[in-house]
Structure formats: C-alpha cells, structure tokens
PDB file of N, CA and C in Angstrom:
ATOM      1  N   UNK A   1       5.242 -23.478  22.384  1.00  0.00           N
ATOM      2  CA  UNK A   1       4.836 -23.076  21.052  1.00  0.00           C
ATOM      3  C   UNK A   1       3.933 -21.860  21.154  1.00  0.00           C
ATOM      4  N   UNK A   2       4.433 -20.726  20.033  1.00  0.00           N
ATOM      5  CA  UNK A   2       3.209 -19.301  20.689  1.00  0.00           C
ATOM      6  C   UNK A   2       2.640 -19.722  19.547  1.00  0.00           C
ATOM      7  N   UNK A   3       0.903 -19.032  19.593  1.00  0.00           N
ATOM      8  CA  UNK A   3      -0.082 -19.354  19.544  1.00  0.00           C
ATOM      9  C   UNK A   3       0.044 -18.067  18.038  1.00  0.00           C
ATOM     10  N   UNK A   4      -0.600 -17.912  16.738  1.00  0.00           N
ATOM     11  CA  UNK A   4      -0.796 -17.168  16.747  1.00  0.00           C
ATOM     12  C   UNK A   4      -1.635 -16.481  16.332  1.00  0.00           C
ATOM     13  N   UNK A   5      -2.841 -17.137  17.295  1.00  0.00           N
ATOM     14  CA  UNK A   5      -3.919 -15.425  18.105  1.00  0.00           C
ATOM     15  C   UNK A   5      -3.065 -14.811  18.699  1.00  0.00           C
ATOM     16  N   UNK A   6      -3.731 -13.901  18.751  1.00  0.00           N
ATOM     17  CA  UNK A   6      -3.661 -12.544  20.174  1.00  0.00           C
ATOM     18  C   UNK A   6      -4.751 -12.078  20.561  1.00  0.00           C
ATOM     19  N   UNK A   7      -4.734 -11.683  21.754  1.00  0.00           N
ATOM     20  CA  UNK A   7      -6.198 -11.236  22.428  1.00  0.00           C
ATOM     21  C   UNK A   7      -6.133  -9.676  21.872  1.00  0.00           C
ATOM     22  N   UNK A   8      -7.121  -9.228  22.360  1.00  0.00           N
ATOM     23  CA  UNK A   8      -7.468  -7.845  22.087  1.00  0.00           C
ATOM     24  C   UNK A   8      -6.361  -6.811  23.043  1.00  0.00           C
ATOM     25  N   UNK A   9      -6.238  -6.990  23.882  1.00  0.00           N
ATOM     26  CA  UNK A   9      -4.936  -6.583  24.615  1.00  0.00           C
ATOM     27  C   UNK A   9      -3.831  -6.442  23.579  1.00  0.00           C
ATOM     28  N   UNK A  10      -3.347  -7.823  23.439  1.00  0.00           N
ATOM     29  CA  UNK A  10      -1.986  -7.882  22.989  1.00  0.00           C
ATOM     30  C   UNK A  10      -1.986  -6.850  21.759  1.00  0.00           C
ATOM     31  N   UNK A  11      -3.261  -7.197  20.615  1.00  0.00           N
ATOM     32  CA  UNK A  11      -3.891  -6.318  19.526  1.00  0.00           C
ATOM     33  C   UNK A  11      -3.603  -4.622  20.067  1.00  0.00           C
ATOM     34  N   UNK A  12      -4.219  -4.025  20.511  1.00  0.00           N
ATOM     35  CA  UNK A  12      -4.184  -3.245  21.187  1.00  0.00           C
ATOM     36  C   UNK A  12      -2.854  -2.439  21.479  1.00  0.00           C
ATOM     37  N   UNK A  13      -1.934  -3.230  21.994  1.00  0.00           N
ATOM     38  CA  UNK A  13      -0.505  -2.908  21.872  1.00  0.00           C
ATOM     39  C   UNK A  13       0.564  -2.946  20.686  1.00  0.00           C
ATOM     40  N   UNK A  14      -0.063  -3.943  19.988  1.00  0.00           N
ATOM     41  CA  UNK A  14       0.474  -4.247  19.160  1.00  0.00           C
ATOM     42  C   UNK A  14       0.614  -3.218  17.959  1.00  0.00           C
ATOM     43  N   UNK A  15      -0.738  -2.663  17.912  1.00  0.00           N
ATOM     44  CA  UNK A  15      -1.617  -1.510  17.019  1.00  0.00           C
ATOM     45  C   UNK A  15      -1.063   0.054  17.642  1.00  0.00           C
ATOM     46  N   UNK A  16      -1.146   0.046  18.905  1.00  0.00           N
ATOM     47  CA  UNK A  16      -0.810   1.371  19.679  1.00  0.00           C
ATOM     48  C   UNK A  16      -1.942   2.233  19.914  1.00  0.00           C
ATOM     49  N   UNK A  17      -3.009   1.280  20.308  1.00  0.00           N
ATOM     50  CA  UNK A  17      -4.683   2.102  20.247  1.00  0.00           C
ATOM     51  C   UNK A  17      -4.921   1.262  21.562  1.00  0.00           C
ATOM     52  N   UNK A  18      -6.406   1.803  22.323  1.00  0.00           N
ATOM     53  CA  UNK A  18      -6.618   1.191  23.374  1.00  0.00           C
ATOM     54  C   UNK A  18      -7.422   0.131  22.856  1.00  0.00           C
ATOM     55  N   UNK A  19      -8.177  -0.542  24.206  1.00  0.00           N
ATOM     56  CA  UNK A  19      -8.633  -1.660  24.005  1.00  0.00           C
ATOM     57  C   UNK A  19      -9.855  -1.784  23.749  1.00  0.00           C
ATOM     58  N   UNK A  20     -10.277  -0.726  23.934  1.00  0.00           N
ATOM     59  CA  UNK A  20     -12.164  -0.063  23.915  1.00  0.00           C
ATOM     60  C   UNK A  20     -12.178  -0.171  22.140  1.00  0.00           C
ATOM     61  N   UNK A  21     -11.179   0.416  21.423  1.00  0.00           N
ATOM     62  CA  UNK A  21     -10.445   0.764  19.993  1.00  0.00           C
ATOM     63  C   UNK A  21     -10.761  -0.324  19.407  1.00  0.00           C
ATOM     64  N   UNK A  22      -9.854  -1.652  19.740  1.00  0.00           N
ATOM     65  CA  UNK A  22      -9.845  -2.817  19.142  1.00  0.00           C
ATOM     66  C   UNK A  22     -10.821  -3.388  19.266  1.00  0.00           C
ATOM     67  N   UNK A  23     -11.683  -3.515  20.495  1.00  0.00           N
ATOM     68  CA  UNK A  23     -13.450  -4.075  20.182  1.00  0.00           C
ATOM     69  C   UNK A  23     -14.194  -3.350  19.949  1.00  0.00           C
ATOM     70  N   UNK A  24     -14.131  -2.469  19.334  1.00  0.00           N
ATOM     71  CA  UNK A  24     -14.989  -1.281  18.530  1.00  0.00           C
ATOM     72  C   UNK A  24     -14.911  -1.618  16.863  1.00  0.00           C
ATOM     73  N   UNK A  25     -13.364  -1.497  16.695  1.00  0.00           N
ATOM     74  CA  UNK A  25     -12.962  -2.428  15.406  1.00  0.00           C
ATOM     75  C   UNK A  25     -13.447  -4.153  14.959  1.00  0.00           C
ATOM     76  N   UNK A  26     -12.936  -4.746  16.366  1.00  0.00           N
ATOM     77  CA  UNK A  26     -13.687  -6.288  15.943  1.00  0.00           C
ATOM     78  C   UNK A  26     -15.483  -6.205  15.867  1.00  0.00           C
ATOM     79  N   UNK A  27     -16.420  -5.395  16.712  1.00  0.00           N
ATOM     80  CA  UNK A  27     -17.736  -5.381  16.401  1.00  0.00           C
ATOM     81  C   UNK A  27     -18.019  -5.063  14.893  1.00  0.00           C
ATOM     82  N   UNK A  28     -17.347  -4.334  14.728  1.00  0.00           N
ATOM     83  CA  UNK A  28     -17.718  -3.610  13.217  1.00  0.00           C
ATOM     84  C   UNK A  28     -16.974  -4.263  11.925  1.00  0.00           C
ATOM     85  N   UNK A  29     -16.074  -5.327  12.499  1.00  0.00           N
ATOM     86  CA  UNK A  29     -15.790  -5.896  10.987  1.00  0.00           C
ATOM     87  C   UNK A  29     -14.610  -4.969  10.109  1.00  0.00           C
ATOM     88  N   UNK A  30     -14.397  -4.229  11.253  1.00  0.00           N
ATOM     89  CA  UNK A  30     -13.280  -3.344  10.191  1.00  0.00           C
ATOM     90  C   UNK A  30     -11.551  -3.848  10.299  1.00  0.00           C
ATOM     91  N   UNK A  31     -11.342  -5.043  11.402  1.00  0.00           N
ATOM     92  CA  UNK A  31     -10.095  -5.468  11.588  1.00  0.00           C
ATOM     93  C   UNK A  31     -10.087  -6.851  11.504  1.00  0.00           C
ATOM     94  N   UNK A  32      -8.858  -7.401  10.285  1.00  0.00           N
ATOM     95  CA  UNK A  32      -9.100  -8.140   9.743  1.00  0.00           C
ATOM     96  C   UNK A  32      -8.855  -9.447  10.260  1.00  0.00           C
ATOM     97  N   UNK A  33      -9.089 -11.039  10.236  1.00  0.00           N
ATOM     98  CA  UNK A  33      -9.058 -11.629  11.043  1.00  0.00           C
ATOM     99  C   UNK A  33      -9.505 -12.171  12.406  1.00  0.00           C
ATOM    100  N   UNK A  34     -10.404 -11.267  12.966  1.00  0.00           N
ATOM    101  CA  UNK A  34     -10.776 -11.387  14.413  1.00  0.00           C
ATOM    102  C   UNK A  34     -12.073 -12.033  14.461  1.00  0.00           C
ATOM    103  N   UNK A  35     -12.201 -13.327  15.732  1.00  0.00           N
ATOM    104  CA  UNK A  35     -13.404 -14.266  15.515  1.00  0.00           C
ATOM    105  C   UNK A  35     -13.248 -14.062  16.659  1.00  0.00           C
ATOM    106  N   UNK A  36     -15.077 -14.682  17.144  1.00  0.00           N
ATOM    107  CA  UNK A  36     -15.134 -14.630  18.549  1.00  0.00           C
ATOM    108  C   UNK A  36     -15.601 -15.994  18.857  1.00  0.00           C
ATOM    109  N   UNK A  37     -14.727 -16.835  19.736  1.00  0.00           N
ATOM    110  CA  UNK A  37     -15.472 -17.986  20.589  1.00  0.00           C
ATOM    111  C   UNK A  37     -15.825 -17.522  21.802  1.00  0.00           C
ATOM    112  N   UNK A  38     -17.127 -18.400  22.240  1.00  0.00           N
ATOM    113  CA  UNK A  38     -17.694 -17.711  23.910  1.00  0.00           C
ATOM    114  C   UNK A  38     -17.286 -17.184  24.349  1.00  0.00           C
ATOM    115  N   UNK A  39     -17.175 -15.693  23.923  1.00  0.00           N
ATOM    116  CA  UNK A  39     -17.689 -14.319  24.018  1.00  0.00           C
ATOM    117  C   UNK A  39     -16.018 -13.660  24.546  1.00  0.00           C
ATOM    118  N   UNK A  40     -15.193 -14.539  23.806  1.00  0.00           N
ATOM    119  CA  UNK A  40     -13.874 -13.602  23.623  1.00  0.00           C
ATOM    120  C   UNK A  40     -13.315 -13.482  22.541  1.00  0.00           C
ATOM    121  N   UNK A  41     -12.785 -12.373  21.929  1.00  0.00           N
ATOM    122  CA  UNK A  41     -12.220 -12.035  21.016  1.00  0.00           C
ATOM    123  C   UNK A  41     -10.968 -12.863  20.337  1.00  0.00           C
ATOM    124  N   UNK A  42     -10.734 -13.456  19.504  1.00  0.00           N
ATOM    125  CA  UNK A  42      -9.234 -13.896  18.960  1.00  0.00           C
ATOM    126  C   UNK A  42      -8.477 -13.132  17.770  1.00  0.00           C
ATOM    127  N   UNK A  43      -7.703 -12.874  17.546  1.00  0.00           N
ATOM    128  CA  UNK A  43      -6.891 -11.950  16.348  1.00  0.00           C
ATOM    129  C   UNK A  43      -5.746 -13.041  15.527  1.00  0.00           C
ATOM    130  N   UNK A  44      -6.332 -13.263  14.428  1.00  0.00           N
ATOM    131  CA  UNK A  44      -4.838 -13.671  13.951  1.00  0.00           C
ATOM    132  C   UNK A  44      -3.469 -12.727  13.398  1.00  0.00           C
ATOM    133  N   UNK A  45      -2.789 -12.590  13.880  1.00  0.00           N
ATOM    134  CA  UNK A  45      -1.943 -11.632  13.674  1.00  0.00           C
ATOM    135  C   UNK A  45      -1.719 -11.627  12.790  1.00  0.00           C
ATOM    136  N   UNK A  46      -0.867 -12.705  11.539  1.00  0.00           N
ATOM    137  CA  UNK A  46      -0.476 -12.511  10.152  1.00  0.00           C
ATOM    138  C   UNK A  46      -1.081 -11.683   9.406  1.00  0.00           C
ATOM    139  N   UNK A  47      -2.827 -12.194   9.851  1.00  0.00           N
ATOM    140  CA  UNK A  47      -3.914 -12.098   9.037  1.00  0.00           C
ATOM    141  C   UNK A  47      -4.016 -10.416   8.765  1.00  0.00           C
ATOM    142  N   UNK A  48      -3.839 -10.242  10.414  1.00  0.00           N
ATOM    143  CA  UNK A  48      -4.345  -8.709  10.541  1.00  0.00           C
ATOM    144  C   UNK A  48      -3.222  -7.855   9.816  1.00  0.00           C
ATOM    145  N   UNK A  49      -1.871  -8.414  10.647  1.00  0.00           N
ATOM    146  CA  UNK A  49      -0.648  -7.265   9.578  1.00  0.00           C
ATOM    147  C   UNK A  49      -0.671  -7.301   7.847  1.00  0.00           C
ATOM    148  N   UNK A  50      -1.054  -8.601   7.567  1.00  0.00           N
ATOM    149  CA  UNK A  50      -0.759  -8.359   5.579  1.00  0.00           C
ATOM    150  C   UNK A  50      -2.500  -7.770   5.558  1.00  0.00           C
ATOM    151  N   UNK A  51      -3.533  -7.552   5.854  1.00  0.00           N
ATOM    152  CA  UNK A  51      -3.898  -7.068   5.587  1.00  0.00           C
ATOM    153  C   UNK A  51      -4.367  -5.334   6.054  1.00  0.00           C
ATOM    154  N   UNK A  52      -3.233  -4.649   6.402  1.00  0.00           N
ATOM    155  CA  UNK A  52      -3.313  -3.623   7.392  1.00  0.00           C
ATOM    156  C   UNK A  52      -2.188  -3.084   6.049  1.00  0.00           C
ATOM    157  N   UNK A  53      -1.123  -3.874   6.034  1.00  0.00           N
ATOM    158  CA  UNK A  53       0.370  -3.491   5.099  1.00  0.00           C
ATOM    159  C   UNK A  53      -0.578  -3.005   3.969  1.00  0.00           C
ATOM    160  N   UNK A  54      -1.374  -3.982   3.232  1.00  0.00           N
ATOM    161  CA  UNK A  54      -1.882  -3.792   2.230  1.00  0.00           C
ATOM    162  C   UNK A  54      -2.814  -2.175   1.978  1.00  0.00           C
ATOM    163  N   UNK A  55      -3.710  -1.918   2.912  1.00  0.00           N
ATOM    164  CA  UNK A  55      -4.224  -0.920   2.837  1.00  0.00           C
ATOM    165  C   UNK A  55      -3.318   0.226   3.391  1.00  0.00           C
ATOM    166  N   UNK A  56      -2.274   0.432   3.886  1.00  0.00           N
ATOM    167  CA  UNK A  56      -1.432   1.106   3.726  1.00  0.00           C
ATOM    168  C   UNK A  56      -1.282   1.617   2.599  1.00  0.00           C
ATOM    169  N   UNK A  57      -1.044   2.861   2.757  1.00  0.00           N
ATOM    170  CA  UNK A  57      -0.696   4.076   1.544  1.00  0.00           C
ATOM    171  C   UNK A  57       0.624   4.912   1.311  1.00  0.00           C
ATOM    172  N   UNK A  58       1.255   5.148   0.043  1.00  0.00           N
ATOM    173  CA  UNK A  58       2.389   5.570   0.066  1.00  0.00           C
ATOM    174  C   UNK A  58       2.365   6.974   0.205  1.00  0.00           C
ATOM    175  N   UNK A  59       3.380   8.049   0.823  1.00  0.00           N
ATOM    176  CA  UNK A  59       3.273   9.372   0.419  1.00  0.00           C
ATOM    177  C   UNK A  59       2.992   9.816  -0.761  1.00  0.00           C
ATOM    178  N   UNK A  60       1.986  10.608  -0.573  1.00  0.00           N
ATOM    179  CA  UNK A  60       1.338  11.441  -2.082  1.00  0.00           C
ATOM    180  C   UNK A  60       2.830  12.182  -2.492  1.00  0.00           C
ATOM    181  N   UNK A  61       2.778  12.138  -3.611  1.00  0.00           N
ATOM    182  CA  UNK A  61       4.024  13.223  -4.641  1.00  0.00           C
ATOM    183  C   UNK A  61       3.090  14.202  -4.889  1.00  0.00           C
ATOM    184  N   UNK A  62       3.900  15.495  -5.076  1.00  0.00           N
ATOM    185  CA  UNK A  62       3.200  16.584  -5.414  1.00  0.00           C
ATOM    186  C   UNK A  62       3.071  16.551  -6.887  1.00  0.00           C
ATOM    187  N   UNK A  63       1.609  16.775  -7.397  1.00  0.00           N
ATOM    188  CA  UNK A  63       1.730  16.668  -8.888  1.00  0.00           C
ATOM    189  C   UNK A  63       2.057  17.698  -9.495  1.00  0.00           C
ATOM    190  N   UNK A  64       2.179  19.037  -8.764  1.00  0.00           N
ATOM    191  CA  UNK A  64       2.695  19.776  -9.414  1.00  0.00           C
ATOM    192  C   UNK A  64       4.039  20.514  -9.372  1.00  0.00           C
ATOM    193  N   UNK A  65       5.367  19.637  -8.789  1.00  0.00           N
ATOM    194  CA  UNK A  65       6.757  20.261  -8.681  1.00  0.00           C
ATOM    195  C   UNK A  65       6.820  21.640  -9.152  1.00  0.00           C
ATOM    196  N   UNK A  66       6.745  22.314 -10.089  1.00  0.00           N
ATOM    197  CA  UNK A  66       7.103  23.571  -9.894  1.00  0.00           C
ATOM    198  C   UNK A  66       6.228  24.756  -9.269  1.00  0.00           C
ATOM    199  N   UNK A  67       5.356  23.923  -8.405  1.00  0.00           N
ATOM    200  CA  UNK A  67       4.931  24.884  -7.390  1.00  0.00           C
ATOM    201  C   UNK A  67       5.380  24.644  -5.858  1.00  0.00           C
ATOM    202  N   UNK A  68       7.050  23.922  -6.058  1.00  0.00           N
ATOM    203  CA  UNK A  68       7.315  23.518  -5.235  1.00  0.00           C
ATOM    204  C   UNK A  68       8.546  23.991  -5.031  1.00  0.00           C
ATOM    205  N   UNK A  69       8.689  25.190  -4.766  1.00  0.00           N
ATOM    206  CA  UNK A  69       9.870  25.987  -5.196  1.00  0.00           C
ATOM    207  C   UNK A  69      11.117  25.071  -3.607  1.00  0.00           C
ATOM    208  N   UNK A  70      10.839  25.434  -2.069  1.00  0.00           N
ATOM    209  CA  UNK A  70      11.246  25.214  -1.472  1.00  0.00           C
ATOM    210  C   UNK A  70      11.352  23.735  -0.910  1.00  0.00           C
ATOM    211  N   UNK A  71      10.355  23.012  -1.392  1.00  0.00           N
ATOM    212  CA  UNK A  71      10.555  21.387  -0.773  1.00  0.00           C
ATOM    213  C   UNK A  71      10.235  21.301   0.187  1.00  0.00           C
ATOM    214  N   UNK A  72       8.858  22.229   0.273  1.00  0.00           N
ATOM    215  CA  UNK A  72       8.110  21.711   1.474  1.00  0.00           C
ATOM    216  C   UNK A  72       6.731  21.368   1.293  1.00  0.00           C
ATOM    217  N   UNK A  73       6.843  20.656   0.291  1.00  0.00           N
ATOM    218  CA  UNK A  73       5.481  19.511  -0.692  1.00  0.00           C
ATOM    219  C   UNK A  73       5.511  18.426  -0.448  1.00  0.00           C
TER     220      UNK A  73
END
C-alpha cells in the first residue's frame, strides 16, 4: 500500500526544484500540507497538488487586441 506522504526528496522531484528549495518552503509555511514529526519532514501530496493547481494562473489575454497586429501578445 503507498503511503501518501512523500519526503522532501520525492517533493523535490516531484516539484522539479532541489531539496534545500523544498525545506526552505516547508520552514516558511509556503507549501501546502507539510508537517514535521521528529525532525523529518512529511508532504501530503493531494494536499500539496490541489492546492498548488489552485493558485495556478491562466495566461493573461491581451486587453488590448488591436494593438496586436501580429500575434505576438
């Protein structure tokens, strides 16, 4: 049965950042899900992807199309 924590490693890969990255993120509270028992990191993954999806942003539209003669807006 997989587990689903992930260590800061797996995080890490998972994300495509190093590992220094991801406990820089878990100290500071900025990645979502992550608790620490005696003095190792745990990640819940679900936790972290719907809330990662969520703050995700869509491409800006140009608000002004006709200063967009060539389509490179």
């Amino acid at each position: 049965m997989s587990s689903p924590y992930r260590s800061v490693g797996e995080t890490a890969a998972i994300l495509g950042v190093s590992e220094k990255t991801v406990y820089s993120w878990v100290a500071k509270g900025i990645l979502p899900g992550a608790f620490k028992i005696g003095g190792r990191w745990f990640i819940d993954k679900e936790m972290m992807l719907k809330e990662l999806k969520g703050r995700a942003t869509l491409p800006k539209r140009n608000p002004h199309p006709s200063e967009d003669r060539h389509g490179l807006l």
